[in-house]
Protein backbone atom coordinates (compact mmCIF):
# COMPACT_ATOMS: atom_id res chain seq x y z
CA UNK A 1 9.41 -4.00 -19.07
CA UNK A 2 6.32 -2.92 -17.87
CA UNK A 3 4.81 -2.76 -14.15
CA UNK A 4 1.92 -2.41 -12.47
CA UNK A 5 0.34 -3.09 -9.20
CA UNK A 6 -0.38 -6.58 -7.78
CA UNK A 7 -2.94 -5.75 -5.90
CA UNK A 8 -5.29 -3.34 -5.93
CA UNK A 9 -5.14 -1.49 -2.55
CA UNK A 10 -7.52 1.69 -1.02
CA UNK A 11 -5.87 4.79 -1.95
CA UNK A 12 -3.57 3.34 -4.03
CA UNK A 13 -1.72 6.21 -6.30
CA UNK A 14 -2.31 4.92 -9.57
CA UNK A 15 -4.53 7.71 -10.88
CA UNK A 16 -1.84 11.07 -9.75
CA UNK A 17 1.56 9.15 -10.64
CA UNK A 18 2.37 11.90 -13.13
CA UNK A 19 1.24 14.67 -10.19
CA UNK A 20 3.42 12.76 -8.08
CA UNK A 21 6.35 11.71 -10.71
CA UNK A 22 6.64 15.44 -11.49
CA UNK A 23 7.32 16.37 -7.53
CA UNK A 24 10.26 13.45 -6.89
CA UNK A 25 13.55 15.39 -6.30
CA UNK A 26 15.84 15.19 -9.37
CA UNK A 27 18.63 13.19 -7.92
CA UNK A 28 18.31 10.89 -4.85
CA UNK A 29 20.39 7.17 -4.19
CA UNK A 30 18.47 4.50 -2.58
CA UNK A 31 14.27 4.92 -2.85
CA UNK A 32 12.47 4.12 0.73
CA UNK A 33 8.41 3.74 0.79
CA UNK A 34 7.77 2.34 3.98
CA UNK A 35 3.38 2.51 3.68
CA UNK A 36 4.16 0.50 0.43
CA UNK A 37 0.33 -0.50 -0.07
CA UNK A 38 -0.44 -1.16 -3.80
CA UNK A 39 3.10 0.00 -4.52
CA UNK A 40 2.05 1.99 -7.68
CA UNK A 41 4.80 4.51 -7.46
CA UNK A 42 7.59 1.68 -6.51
CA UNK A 43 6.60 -0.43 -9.42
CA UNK A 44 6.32 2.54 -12.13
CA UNK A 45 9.86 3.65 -11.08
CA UNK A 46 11.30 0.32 -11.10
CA UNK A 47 14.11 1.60 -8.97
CA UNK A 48 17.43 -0.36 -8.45
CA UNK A 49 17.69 0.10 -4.73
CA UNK A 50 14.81 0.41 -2.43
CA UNK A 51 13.57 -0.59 0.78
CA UNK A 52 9.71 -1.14 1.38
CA UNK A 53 7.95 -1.88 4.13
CA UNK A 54 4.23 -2.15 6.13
CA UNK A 55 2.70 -3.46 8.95
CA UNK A 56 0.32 -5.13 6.96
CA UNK A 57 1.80 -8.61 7.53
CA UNK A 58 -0.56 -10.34 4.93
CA UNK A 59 0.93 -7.87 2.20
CA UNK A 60 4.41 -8.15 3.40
CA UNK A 61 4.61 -11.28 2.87
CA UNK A 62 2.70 -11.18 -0.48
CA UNK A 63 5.87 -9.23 -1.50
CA UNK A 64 8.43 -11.93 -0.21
CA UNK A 65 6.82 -14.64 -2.24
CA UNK A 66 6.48 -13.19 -5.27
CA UNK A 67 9.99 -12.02 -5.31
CA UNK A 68 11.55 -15.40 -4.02
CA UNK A 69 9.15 -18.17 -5.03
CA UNK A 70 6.84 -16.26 -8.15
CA UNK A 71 6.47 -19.98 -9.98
CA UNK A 72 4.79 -21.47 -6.97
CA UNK A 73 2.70 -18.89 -6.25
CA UNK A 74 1.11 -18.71 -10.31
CA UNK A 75 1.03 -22.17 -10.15
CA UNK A 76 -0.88 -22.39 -6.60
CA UNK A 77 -3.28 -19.40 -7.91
CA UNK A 78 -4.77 -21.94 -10.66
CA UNK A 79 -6.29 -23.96 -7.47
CA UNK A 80 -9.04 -21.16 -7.46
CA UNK A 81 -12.85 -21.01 -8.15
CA UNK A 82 -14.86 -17.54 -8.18
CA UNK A 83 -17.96 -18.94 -6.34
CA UNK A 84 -19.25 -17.20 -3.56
CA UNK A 85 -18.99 -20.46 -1.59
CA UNK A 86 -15.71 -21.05 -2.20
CA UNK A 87 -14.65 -17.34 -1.96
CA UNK A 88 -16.63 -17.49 1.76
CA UNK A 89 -13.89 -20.74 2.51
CA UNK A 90 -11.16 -19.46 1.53
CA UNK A 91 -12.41 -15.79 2.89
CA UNK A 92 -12.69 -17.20 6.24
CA UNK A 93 -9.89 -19.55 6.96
CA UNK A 94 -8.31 -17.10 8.75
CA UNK A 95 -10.63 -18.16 11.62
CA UNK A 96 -9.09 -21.18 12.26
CA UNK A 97 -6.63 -22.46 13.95
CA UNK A 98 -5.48 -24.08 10.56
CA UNK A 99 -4.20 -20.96 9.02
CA UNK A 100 -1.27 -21.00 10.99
CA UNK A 101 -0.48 -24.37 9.53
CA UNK A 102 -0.46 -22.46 5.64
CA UNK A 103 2.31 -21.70 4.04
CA UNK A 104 3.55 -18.37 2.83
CA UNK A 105 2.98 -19.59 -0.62
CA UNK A 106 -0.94 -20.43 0.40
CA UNK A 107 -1.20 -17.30 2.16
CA UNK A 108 0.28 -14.96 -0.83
CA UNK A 109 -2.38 -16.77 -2.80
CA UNK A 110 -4.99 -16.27 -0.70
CA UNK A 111 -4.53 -12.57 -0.81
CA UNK A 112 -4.70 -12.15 -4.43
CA UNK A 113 -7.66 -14.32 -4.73
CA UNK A 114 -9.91 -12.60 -2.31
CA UNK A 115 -8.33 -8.87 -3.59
CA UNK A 116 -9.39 -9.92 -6.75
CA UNK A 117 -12.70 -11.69 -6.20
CA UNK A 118 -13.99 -9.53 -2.75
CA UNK A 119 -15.96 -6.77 -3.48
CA UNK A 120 -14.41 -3.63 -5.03
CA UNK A 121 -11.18 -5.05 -4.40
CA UNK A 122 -10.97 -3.77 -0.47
CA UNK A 123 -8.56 -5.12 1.80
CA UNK A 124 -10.12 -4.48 5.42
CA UNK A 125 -9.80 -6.25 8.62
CA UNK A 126 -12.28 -6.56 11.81
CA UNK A 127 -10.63 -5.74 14.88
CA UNK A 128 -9.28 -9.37 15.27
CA UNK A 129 -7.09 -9.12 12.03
CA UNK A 130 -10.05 -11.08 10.17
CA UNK A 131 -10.58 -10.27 6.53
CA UNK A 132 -13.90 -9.39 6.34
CA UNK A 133 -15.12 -8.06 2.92
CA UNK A 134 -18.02 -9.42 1.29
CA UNK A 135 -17.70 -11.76 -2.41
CA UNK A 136 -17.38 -9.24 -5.30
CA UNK A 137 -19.46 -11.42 -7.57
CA UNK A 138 -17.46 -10.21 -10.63
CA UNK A 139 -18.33 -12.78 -13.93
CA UNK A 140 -14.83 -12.78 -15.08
CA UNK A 141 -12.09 -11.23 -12.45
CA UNK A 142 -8.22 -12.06 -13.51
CA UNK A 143 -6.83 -13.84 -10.51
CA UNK A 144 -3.65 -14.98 -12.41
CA UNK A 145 -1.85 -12.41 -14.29
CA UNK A 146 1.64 -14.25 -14.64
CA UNK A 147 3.43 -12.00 -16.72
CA UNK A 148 3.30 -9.24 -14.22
CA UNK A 149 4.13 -11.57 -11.37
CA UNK A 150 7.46 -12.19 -12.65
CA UNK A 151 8.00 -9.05 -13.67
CA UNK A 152 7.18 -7.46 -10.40
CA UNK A 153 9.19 -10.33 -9.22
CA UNK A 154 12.39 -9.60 -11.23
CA UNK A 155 12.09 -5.67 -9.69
CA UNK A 156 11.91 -7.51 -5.97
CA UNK A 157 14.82 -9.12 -5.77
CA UNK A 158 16.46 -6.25 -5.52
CA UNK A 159 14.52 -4.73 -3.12
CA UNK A 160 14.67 -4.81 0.92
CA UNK A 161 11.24 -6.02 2.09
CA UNK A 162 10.36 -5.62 5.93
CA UNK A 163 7.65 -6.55 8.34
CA UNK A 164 8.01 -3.07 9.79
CA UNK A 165 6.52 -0.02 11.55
CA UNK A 166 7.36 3.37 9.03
CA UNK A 167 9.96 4.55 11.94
CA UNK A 168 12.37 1.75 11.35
CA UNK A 169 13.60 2.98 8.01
CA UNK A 170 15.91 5.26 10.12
CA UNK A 171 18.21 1.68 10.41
CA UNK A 172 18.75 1.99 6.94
CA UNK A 173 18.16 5.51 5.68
CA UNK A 174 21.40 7.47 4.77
CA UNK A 175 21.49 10.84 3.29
CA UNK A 176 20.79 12.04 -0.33
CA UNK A 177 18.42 8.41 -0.05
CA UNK A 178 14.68 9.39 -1.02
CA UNK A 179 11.49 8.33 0.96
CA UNK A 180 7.92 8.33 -0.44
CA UNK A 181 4.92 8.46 2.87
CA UNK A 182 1.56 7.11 1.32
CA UNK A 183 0.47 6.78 5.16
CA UNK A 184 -3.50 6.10 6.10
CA UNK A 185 -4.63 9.70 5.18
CA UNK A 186 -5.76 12.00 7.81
CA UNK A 187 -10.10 11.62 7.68
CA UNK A 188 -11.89 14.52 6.14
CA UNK A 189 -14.56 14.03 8.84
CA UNK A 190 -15.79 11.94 11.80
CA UNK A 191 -17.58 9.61 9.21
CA UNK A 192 -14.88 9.16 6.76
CA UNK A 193 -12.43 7.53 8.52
CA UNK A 194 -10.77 4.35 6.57
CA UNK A 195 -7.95 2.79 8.26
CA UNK A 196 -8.93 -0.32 8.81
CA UNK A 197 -5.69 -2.03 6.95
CA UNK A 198 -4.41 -3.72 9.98
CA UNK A 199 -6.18 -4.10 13.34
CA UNK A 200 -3.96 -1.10 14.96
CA UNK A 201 -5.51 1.48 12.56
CA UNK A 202 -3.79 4.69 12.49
CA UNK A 203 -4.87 7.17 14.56
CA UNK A 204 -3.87 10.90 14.96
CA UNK A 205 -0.90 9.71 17.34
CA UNK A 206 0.58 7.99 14.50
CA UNK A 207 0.48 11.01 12.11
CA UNK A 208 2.28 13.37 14.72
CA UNK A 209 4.67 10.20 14.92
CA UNK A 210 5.24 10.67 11.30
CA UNK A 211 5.27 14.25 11.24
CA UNK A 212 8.26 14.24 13.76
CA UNK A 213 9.83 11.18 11.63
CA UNK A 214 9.62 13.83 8.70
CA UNK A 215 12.07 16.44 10.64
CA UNK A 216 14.09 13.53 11.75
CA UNK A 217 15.04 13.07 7.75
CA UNK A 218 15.05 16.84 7.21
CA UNK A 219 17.75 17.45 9.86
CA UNK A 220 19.65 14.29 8.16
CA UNK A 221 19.81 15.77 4.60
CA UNK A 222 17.31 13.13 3.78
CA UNK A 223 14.40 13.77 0.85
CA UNK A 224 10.69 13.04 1.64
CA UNK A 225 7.61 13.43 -0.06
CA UNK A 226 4.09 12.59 1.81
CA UNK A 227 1.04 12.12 0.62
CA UNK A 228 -2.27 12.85 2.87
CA UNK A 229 -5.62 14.90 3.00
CA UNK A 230 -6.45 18.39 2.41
CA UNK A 231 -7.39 19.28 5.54
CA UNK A 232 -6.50 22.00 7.92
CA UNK A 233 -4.91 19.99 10.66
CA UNK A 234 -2.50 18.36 7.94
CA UNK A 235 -1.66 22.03 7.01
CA UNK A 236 -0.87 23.48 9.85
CA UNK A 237 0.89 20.23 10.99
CA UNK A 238 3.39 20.31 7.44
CA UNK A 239 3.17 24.64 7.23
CA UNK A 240 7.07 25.02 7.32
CA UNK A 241 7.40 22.65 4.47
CA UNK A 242 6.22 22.53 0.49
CA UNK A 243 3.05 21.91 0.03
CA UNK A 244 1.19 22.00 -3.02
CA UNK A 245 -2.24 20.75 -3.24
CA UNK A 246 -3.64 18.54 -6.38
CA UNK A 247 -7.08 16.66 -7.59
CA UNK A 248 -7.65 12.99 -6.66
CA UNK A 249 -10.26 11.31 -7.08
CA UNK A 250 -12.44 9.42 -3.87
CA UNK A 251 -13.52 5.83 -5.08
CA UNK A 252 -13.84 4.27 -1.92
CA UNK A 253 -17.39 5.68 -0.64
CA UNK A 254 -20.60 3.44 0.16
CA UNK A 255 -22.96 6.51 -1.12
CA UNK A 256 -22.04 6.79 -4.85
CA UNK A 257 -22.92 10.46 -4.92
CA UNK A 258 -19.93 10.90 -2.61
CA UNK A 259 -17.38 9.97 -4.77
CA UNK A 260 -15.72 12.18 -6.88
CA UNK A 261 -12.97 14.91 -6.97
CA UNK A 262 -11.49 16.32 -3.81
CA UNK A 263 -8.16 18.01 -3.11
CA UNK A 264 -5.09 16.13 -1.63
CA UNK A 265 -2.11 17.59 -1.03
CA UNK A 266 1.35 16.47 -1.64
CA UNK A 267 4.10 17.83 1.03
CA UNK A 268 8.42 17.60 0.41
CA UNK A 269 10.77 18.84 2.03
CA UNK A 270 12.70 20.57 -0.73
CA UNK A 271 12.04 22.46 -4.18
């Protein structure tokens, strides 16, 4: 059975799977990713016990509908025109009072309209938690793709899905378990800075946070493996663990000429 990504999400992992497939530890029991994004990784491995998790409470709860209630969800999806009018209604419901009222079947298919319709398939909020990308105006953009909903659905229901900062996993995290950190990467400069997933952002705080979550595991005979920049305060930060640095390629860039290859680096906490 084959997987692939619901939605498509800004830095999602697609592109370095086999970088990152060939860096997983050789044995682990239950697989934790609590930035869970796109999920690339989660849905290539297909594992039998996991626990994901974000505080992207849009996304969350993406997850929890497709995994208990995948049949409503296809069948609300065929509700949906790719106008620019309509995309700007359904876009901006979430500034009213009304959206409350929606279910989490109407929400779930709100978010995989506007990730597949908004332009390059962003998801980025204002400060208020407003979604605020503009229409993608795409001629022909696949906003139902049913067989991989139930798929991804059938891999869900044995999953653990949480509303949750990344530091809760330690409720549930036992040793030999394996946990995958896709976090919002450290910015390569002032101007580069993309964290704009939730309103909280992540800020340099929250990656010392992490960092100190990472020991945490270590001193509980617990595998991790992070993802993040190249950059010298991410170095220093990681420099008594493994770190190996591979080629990625930057999509997400308003000037063109700034997208390419760049160096990220991978860090684990064993060999």
């Amino acid at each position: 059975m084959t997987f692939y990504p619901i939605v498509k999400w800004a830095g999602g992992k697609r592109q370095i799977l086999s970088e990152i497939k060939n860096n997983l530890p050789e044995n682990y029991n239950c697989y934790f990713e609590p930035f869970i994004g796109g999920g690339a990784l989660f849905f290539d491995l297909q594992p039998k016990k996991a626990y994901i998790s974000d505080v992207n409470e849009e996304l969350i709860n993406l997850y929890c509908v497709v995994r208990d209630n995948c049949q409503e969800l296809i069948q609300d999806l065929c509700k949906h025109e790719n106008t620019k009018e309509y995309f700007l209604t359904i876009r901006n419901i979430d500034r009213k009072t009304e959206y409350k009222e929606w279910t989490a079947i109407q929400k779930a298919s709100r978010f995989i309209y506007l990730n597949r319709t908004c332009f390059n398939g962003l998801y980025r909020v204002n400060s208020k938690g407003e979604f605020n990308v503009p229409f993608g105006n795409y001629l022909n953009p696949r906003i139902i793709d049913k067989e991989n909903l139930l798929n991804c659905s059938y891999i869900l229901k044995t999953t653990i899905i949480k509303y949750a900062d990344f530091s809760m996993i330690l409720d549930y995290v036992k040793k030999d378990d394996f946990v995958y950190f896709d976090p919002p990467y450290m910015p390569l400069n002032p101007t580069s800075n993309f964290t704009s997933y939730t309103k909280q952002g992540f800020d340099f705080d929250m990656q010392i946070k992490l960092k100190n979550l990472c020991d945490e595991l270590t001193a509980k005979g617990i595998y991790f493996l992070l993802s993040n920049s190249d950059t010298e305060t991410i170095n220093k930060l990681y420099s008594s663990y493994n770190i190996k640095k591979i080629f990625a390629s930057r999509i997400i860039n308003s000037n063109v000429n700034k997208r390419g290859r760049i160096t990220e680096v991978l860090i684990k906490n064993y060999f």
